[in-house]
C-alpha atoms as a PDB file:
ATOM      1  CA  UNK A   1    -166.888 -48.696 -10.462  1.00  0.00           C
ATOM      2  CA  UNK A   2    -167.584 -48.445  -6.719  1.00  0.00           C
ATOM      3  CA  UNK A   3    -170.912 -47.292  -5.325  1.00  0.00           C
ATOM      4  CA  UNK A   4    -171.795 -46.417  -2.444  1.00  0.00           C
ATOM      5  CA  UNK A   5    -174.040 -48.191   0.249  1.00  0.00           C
ATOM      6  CA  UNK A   6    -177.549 -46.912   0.719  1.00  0.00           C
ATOM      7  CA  UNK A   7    -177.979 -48.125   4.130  1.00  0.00           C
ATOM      8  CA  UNK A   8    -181.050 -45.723   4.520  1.00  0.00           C
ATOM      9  CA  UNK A   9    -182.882 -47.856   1.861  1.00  0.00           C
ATOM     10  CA  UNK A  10    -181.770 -51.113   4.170  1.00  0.00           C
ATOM     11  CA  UNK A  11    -182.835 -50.163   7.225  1.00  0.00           C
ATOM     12  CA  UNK A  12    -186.719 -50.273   5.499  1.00  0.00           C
ATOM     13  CA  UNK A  13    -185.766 -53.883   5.639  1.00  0.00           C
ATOM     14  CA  UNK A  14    -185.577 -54.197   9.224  1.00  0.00           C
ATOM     15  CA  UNK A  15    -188.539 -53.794  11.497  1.00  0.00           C
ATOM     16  CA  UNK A  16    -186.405 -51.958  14.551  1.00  0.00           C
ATOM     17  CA  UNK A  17    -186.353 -48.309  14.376  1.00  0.00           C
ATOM     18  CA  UNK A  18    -182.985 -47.277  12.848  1.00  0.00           C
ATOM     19  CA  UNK A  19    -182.512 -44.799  15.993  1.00  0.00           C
ATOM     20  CA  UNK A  20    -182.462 -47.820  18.523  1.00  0.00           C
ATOM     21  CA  UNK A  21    -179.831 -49.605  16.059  1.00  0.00           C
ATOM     22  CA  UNK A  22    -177.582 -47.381  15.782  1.00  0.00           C
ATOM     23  CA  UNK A  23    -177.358 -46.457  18.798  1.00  0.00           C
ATOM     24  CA  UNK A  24    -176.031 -49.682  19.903  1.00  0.00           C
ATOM     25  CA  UNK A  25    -172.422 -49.542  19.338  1.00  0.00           C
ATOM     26  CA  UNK A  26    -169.779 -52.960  19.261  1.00  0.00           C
ATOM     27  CA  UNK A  27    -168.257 -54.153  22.092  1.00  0.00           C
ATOM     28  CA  UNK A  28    -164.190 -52.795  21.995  1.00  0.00           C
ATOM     29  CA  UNK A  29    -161.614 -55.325  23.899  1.00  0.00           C
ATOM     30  CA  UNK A  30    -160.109 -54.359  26.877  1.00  0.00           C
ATOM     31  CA  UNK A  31    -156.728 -52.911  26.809  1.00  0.00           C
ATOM     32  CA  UNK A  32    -154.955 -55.321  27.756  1.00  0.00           C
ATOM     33  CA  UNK A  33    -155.457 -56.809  23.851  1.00  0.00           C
ATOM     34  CA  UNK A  34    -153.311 -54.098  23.124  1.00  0.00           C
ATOM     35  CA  UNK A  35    -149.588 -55.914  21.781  1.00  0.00           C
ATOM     36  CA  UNK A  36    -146.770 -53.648  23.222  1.00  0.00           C
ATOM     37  CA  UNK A  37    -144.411 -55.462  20.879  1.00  0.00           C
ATOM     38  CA  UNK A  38    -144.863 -57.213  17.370  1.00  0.00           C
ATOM     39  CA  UNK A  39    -145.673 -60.344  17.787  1.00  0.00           C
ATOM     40  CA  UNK A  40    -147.631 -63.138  15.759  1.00  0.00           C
ATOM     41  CA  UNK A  41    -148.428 -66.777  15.860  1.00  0.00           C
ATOM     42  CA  UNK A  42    -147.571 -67.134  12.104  1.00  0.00           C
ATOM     43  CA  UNK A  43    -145.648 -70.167  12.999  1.00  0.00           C
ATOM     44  CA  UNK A  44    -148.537 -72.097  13.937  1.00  0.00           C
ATOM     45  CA  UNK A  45    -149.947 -71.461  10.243  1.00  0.00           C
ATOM     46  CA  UNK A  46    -152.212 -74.542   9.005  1.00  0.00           C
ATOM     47  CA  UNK A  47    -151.586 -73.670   5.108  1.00  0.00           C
ATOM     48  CA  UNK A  48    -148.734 -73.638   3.387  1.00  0.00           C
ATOM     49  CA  UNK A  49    -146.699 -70.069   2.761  1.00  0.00           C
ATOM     50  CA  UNK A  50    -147.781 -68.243  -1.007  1.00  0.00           C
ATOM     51  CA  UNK A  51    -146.116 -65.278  -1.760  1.00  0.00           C
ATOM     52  CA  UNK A  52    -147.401 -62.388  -4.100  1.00  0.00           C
ATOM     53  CA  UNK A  53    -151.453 -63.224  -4.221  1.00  0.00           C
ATOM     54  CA  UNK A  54    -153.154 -65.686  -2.370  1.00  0.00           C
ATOM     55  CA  UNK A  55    -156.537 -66.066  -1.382  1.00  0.00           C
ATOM     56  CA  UNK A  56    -157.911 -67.402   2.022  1.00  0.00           C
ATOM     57  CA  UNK A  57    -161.271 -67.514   3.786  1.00  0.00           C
ATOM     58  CA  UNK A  58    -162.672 -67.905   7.360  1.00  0.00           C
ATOM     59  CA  UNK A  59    -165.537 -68.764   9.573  1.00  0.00           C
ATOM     60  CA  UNK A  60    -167.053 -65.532  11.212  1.00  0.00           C
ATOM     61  CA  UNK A  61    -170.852 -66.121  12.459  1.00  0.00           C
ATOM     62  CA  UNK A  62    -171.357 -69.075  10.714  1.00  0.00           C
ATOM     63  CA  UNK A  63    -170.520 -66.666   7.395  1.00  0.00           C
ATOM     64  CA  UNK A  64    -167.884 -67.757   5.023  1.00  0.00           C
ATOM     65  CA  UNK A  65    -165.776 -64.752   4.795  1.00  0.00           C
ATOM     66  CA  UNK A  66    -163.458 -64.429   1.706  1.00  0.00           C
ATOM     67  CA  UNK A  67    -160.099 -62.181   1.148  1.00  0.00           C
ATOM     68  CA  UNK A  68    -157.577 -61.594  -1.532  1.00  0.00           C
ATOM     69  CA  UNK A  69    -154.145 -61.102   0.482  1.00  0.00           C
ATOM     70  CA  UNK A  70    -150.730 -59.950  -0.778  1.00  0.00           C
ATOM     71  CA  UNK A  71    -147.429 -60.994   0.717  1.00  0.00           C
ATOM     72  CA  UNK A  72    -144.209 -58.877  -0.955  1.00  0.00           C
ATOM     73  CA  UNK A  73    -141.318 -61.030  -2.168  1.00  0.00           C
ATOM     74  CA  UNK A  74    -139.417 -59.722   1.119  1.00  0.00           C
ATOM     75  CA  UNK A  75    -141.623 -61.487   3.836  1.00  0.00           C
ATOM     76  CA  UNK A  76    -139.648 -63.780   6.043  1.00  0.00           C
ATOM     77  CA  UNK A  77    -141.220 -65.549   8.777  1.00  0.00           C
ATOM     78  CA  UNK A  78    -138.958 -64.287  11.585  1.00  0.00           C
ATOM     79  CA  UNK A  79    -139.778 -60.923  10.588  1.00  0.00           C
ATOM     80  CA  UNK A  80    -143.326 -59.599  11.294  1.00  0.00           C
ATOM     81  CA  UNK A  81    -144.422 -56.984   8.796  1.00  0.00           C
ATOM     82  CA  UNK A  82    -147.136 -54.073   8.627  1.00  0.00           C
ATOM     83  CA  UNK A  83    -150.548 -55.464   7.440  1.00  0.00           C
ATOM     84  CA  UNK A  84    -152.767 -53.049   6.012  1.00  0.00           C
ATOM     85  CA  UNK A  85    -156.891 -53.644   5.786  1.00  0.00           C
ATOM     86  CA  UNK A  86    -158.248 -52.444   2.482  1.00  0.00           C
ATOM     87  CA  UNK A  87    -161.763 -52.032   1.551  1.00  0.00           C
ATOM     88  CA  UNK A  88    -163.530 -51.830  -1.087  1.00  0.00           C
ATOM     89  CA  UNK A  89    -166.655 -50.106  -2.015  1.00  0.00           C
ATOM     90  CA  UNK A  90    -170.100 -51.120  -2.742  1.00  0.00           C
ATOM     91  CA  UNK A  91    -170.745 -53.517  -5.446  1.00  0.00           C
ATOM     92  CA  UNK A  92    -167.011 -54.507  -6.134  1.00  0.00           C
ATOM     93  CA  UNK A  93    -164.456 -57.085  -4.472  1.00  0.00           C
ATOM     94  CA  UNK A  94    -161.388 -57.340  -2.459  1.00  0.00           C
ATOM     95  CA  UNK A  95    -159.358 -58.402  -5.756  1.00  0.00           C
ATOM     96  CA  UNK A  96    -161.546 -55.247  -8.008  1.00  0.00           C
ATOM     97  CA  UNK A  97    -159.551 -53.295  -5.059  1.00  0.00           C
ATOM     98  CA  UNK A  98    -156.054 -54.748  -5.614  1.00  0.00           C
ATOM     99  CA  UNK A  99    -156.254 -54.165  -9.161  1.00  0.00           C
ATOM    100  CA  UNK A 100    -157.381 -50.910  -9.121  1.00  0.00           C
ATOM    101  CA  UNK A 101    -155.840 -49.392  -5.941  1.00  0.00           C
ATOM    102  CA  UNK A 102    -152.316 -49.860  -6.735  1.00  0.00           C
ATOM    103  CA  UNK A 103    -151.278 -51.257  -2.981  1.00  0.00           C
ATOM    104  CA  UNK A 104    -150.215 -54.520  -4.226  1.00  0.00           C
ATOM    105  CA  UNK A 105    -146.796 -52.759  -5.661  1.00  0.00           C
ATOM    106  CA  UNK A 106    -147.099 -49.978  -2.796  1.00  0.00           C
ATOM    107  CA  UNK A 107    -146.603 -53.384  -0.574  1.00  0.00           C
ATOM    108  CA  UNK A 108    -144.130 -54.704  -2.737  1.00  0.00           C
ATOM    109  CA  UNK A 109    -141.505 -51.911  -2.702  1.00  0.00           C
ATOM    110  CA  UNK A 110    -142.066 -50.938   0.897  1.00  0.00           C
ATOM    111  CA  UNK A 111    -142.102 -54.270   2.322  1.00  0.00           C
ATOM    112  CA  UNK A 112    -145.894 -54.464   4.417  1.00  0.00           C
ATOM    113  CA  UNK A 113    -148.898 -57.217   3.964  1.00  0.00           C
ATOM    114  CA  UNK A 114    -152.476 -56.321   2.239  1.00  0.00           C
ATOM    115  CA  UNK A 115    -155.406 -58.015   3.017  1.00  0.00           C
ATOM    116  CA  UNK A 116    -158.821 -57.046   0.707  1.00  0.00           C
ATOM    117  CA  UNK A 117    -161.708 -58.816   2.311  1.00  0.00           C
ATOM    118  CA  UNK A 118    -164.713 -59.450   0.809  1.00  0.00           C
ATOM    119  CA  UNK A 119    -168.312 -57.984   1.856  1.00  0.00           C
ATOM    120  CA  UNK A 120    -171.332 -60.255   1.952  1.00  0.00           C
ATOM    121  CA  UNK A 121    -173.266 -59.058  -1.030  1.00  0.00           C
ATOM    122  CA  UNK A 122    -170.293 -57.055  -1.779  1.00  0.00           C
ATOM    123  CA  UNK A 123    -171.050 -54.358   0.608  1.00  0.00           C
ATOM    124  CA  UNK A 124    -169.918 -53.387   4.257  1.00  0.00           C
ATOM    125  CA  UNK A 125    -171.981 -52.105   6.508  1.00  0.00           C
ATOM    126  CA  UNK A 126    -171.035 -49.435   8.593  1.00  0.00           C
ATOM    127  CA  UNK A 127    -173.584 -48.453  11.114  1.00  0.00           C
ATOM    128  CA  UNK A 128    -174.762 -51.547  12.966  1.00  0.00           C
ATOM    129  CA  UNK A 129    -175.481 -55.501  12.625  1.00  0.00           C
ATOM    130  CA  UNK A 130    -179.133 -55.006  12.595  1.00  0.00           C
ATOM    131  CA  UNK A 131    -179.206 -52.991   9.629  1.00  0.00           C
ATOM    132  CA  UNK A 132    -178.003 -56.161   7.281  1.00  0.00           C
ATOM    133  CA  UNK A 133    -177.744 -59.342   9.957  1.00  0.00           C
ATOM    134  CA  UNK A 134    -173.757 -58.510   9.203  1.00  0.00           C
ATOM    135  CA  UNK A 135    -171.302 -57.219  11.997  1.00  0.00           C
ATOM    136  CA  UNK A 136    -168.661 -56.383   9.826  1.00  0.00           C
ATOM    137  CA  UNK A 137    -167.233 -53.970  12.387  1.00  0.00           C
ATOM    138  CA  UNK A 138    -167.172 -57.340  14.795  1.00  0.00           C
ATOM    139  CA  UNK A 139    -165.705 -59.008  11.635  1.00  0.00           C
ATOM    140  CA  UNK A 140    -162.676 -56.591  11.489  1.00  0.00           C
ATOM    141  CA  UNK A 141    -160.765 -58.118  14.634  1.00  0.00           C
ATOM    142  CA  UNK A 142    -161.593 -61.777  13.777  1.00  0.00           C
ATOM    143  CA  UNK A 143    -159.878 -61.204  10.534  1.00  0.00           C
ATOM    144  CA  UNK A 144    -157.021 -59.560  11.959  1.00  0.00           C
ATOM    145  CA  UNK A 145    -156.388 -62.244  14.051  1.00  0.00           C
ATOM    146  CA  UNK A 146    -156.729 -64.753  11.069  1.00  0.00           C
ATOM    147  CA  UNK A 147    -154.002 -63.195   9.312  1.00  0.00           C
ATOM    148  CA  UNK A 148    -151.743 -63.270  12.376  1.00  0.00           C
ATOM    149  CA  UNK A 149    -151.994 -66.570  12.489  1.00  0.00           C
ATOM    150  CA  UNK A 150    -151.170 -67.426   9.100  1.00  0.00           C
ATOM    151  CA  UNK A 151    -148.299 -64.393   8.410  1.00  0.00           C
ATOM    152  CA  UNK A 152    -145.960 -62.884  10.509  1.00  0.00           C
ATOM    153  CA  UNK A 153    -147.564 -59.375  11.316  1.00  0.00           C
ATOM    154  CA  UNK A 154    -146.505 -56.109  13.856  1.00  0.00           C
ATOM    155  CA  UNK A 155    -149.191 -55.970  15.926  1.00  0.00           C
ATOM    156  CA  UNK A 156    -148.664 -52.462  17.155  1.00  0.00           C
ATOM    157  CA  UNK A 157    -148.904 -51.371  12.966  1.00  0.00           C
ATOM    158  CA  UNK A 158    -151.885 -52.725  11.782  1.00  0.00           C
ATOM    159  CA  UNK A 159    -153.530 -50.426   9.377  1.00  0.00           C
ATOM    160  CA  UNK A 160    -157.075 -49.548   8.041  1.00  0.00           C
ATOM    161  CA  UNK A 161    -157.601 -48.290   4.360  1.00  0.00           C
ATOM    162  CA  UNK A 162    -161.230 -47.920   2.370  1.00  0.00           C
ATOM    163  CA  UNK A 163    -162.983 -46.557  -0.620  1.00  0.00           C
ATOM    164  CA  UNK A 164    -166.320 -45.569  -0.361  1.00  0.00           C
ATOM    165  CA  UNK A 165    -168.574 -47.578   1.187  1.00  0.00           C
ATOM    166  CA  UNK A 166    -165.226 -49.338   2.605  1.00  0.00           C
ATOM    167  CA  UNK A 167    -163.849 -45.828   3.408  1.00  0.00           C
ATOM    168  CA  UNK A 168    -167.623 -45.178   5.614  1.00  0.00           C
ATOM    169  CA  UNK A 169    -166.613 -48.598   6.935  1.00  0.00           C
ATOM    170  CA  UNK A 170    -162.865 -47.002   8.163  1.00  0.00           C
ATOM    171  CA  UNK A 171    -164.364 -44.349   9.283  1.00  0.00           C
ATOM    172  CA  UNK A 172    -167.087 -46.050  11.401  1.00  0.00           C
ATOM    173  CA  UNK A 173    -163.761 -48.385  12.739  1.00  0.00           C
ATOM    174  CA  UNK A 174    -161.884 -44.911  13.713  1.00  0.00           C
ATOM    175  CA  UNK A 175    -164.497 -44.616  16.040  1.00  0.00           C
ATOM    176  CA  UNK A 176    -164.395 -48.667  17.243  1.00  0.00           C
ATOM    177  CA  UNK A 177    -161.117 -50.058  16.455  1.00  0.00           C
ATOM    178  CA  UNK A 178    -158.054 -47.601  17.900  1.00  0.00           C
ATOM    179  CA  UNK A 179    -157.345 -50.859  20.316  1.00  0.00           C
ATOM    180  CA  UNK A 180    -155.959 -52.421  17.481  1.00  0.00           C
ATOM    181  CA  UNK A 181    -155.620 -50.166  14.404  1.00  0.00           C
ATOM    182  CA  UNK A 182    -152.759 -47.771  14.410  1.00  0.00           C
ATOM    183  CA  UNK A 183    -154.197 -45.358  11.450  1.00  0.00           C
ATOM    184  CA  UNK A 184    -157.050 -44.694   9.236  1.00  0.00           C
ATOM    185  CA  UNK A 185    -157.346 -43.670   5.686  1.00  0.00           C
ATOM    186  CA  UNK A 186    -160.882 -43.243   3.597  1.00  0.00           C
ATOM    187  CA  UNK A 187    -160.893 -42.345   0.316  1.00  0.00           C
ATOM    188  CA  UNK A 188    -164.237 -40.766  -1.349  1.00  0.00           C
ATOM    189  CA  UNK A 189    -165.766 -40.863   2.093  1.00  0.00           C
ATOM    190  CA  UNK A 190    -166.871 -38.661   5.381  1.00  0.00           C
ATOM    191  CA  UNK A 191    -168.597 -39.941   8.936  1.00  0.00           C
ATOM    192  CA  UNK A 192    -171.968 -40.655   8.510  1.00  0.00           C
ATOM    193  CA  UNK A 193    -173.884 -38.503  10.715  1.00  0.00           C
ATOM    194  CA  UNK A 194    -175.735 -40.950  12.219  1.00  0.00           C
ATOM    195  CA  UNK A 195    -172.254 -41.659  14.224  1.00  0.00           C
ATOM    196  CA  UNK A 196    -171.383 -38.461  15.357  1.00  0.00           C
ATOM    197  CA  UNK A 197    -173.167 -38.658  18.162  1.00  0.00           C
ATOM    198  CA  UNK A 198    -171.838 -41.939  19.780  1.00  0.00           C
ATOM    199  CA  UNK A 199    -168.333 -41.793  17.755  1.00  0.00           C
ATOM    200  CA  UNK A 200    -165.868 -41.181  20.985  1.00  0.00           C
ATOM    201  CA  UNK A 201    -162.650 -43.278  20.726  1.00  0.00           C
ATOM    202  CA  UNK A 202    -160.422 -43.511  23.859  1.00  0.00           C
ATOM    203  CA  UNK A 203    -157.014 -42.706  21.961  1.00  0.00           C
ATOM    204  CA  UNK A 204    -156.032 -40.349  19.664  1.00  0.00           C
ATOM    205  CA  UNK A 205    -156.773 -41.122  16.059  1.00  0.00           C
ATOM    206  CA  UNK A 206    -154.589 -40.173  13.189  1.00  0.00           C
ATOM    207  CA  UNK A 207    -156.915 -40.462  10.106  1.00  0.00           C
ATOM    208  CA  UNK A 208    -156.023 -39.359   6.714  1.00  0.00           C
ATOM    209  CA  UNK A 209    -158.987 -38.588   4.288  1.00  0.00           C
ATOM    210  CA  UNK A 210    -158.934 -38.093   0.291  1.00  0.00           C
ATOM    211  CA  UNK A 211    -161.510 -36.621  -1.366  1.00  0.00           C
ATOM    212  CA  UNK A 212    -162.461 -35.049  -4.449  1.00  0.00           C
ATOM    213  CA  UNK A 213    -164.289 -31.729  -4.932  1.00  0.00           C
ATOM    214  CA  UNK A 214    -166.745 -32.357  -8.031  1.00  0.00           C
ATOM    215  CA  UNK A 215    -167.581 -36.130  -6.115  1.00  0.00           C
ATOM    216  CA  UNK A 216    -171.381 -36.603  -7.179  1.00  0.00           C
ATOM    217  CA  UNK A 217    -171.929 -39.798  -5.029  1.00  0.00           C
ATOM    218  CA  UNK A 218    -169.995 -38.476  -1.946  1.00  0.00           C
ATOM    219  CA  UNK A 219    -170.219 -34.443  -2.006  1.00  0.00           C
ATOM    220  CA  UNK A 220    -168.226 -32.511  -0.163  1.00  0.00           C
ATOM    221  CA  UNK A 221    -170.682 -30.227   1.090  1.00  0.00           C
ATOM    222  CA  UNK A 222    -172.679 -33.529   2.650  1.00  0.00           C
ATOM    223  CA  UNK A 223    -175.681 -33.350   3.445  1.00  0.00           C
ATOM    224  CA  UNK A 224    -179.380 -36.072   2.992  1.00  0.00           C
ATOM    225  CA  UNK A 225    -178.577 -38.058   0.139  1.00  0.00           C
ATOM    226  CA  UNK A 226    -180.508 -40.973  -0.850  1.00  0.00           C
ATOM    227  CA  UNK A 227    -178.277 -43.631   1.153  1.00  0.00           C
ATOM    228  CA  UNK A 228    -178.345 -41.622   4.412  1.00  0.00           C
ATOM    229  CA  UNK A 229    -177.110 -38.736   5.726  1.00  0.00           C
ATOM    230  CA  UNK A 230    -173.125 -37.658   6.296  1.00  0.00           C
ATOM    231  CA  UNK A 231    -170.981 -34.529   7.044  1.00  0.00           C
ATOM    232  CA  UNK A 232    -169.646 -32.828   5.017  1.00  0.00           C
ATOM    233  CA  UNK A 233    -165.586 -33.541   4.245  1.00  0.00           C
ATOM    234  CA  UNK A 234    -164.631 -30.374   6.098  1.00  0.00           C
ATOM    235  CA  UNK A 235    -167.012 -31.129   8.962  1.00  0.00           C
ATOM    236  CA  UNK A 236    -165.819 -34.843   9.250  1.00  0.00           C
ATOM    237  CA  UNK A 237    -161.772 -33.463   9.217  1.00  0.00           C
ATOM    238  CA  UNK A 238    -162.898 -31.041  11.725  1.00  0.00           C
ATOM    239  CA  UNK A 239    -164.930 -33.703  13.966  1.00  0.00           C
ATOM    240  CA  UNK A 240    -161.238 -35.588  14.124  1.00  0.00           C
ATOM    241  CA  UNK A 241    -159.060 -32.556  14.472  1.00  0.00           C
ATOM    242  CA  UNK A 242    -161.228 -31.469  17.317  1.00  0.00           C
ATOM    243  CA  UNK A 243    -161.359 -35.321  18.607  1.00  0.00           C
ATOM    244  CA  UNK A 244    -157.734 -35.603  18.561  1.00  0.00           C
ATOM    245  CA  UNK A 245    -157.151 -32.160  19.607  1.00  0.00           C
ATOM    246  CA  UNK A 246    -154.857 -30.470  16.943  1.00  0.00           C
ATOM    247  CA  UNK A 247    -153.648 -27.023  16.444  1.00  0.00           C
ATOM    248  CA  UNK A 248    -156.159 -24.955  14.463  1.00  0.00           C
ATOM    249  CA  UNK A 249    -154.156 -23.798  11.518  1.00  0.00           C
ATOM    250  CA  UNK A 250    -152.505 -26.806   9.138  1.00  0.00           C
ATOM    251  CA  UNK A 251    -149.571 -27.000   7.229  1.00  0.00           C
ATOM    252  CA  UNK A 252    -150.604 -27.051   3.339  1.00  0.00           C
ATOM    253  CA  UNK A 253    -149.129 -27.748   0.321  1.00  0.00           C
ATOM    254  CA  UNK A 254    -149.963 -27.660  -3.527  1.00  0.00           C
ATOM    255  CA  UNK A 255    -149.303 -30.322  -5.811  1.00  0.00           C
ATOM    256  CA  UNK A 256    -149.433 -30.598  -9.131  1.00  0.00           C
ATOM    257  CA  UNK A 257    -149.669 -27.539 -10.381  1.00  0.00           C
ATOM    258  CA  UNK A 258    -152.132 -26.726  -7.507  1.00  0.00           C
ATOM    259  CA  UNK A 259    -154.448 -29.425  -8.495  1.00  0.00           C
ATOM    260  CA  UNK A 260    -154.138 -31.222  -5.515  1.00  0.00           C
ATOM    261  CA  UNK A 261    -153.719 -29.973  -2.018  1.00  0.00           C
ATOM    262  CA  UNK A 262    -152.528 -31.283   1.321  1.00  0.00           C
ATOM    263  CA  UNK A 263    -153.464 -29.807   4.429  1.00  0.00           C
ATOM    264  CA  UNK A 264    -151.884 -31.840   7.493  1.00  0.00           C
ATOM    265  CA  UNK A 265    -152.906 -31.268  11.081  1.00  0.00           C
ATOM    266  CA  UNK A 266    -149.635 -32.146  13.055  1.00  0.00           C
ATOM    267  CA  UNK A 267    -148.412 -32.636  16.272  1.00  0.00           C
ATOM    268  CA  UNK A 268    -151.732 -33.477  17.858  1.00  0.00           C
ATOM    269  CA  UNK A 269    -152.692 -35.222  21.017  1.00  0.00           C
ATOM    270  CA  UNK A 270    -150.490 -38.178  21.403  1.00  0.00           C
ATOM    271  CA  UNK A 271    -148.777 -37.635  18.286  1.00  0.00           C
ATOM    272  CA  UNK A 272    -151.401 -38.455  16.086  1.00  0.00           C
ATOM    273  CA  UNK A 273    -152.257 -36.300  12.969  1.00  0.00           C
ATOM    274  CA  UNK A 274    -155.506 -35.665  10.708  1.00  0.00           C
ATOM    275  CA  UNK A 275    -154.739 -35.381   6.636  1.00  0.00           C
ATOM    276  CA  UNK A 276    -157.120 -33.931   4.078  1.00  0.00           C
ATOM    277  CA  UNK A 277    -155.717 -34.405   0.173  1.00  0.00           C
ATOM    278  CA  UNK A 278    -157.509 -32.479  -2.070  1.00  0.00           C
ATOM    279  CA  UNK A 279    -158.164 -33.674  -5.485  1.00  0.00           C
ATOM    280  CA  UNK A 280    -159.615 -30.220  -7.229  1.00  0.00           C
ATOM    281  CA  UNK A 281    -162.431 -31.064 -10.198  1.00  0.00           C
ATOM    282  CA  UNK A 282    -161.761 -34.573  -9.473  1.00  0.00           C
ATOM    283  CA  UNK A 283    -164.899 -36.972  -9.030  1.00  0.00           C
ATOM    284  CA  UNK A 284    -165.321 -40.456  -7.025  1.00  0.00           C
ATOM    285  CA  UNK A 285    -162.743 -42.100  -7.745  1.00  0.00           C
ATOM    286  CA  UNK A 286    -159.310 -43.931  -6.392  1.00  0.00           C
ATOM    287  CA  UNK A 287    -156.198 -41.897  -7.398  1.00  0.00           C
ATOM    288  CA  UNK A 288    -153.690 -44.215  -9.253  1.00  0.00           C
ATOM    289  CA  UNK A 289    -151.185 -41.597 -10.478  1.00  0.00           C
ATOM    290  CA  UNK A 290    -149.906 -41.209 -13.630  1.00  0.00           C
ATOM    291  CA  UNK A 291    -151.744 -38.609 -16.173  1.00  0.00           C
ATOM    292  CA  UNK A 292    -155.536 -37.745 -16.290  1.00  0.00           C
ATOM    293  CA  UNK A 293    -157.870 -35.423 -14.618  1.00  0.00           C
ATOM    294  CA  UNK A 294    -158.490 -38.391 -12.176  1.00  0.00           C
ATOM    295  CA  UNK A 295    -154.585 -39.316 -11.400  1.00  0.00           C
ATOM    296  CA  UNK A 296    -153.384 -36.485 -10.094  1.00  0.00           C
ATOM    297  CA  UNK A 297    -151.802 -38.487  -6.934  1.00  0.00           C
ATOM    298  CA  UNK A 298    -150.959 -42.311  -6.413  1.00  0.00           C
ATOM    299  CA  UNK A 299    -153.153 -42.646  -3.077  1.00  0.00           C
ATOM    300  CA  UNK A 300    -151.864 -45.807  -2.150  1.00  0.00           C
ATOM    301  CA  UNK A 301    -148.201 -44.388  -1.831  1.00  0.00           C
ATOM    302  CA  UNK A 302    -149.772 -41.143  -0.079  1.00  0.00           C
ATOM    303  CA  UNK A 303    -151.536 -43.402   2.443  1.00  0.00           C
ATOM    304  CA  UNK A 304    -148.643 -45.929   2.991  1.00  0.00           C
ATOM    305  CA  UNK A 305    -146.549 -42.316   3.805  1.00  0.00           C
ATOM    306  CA  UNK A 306    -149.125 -41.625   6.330  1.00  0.00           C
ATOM    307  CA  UNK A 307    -149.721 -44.962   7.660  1.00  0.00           C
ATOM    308  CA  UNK A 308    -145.807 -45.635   8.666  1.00  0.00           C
ATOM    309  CA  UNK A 309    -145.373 -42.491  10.472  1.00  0.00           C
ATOM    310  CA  UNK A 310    -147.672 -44.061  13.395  1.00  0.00           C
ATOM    311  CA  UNK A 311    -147.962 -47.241  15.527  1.00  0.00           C
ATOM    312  CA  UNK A 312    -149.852 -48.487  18.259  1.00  0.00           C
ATOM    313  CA  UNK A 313    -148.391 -46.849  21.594  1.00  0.00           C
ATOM    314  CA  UNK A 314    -146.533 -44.148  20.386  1.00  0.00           C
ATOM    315  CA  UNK A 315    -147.690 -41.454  22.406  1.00  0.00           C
END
């Protein structure tokens, strides 16, 4: 099962004060990175073309970085696709992720590309490099621009999805990566506090969040916990509501018998939107659908519906 990162207990590691690193925060490229059109140099691919799974690796600060990567049935060559970025949490893989998110057949019947990366020691880090020696926030747009150059991909609808310590890792990217990641969705997962502070993205980010209320290792009330310290999953919906400046009131609905509820903050600055689903007396876990105290939604589908309704540019 995924755990989370205790990044508190890794900083002991390091002899710089944990203040100093995380203040520092990665570089962003300039706008002018940003792809007005979609666009890829797929043609230019060294390897030859797998559909369904495949797995790859690249070169990334003299790392070997490893990824499962999905390609539906429908990919042509000529026709860039969506790619989505999906993370695991701590102590798993990108392929524990793929079989136990559900994305793979999300991908399948709507026709977008799935890459689940692997994190060195099976972790991501999502405060700074010199925490771990890893920059996996640096890593983010190096892999991006792998994939481009191996599959056809949109450029402006490029996507960002993680559980646990890979949803801390999205949400540490919403505050990085709007340049050249269209939406955000973390599952079992709020902002660290540590990035409150310096979290100040120059676009409007639509971020959907998915949470469950009896979550032991992520608890919705926040708060010190033995990895660190994070807001609470109202505070961190209200951080982005207030970041992307969105009404105050949302539009909710109940699900399931009022097991599971969706509160949506539309029509916000530049059209983006902030989503909190509710799983009620649901724990840490990835919703598959289906029956079960635990699959009371299929998130992948949920966060595919939120993912399409944005792009790079659209405000």
């Amino acid at each position: 099962m995924n755990r989370v990162i205790g990044w508190r207990q890794i900083a002991r590691l390091v002899s710089l004060p944990i203040a100093i690193a995380i203040g520092l925060a990665a570089c962003q490229a300039p706008s002018s990175q940003r792809a007005s059109s979609p666009q890829s140099d797929a043609a230019s691919a060294a390897q030859p073309l797998k559909l369904g799974d495949a797995t790859g690796e690249l070169v990334y600060q003299g790392q070997r970085r490893t990824y499962h990567l999905y390609t539906p049935k429908s990919y042509r060559p000529d026709r860039p696709l969506p790619l989505v970025l999906a993370f695991h949490g701590y102590g798993s893989q990108g392929k524990d992720l793929a079989n136990g998110s559900g994305f793979n057949d999300t991908a399948e019947q709507k026709g977008f590309v799935v890459v689940y990366p692997d994190g060195i020691d099976r972790r991501w880090n999502p405060l700074n490099k010199f925490l771990t020696g890893v920059d996996d926030v640096g890593f983010v747009p190096a892999l991006i621009d792998h994939i481009k150059r191996i599959r056809a991909i949109d450029s402006r609808r490029v996507y960002a999805a993680g559980v646990s310590n890979g949803g801390f890792l999205v949400q540490r990217l919403a505050c990085e990566s709007s340049f050249q990641i269209a939406a955000f969705a973390s599952v079992v997962a709020t902002l660290p506090s540590q990035l409150q502070g310096s979290c100040n993205p120059q676009v409007p980010t639509p971020i959907l969040m998915i949470n469950g209320t009896d979550d032991r290792k992520v608890p919705w009330q926040g708060g010190n916990l033995s990895y660190g310290s994070i807001l609470s999953v109202p505070g961190t919906i209200e951080f982005w509501q207030r970041h992307n400046s969105c009404p105050s009131s949302a539009q909710v609905k109940q699900l399931t018998g009022g097991r599971v509820e969706v509160a949506r903050y539309a029509n916000c600055q530049g059209g983006s939107e902030v989503e909190l689903v509710t799983l009620k007396g649901v724990g840490h876990v990835w919703p598959r659908g289906g029956s079960g105290p635990s699959q009371l939604l299929n998130g992948s589908e949920e966060i595919w519906s939120f993912f399409q309704r944005h792009r790079l540019g659209q405000g």
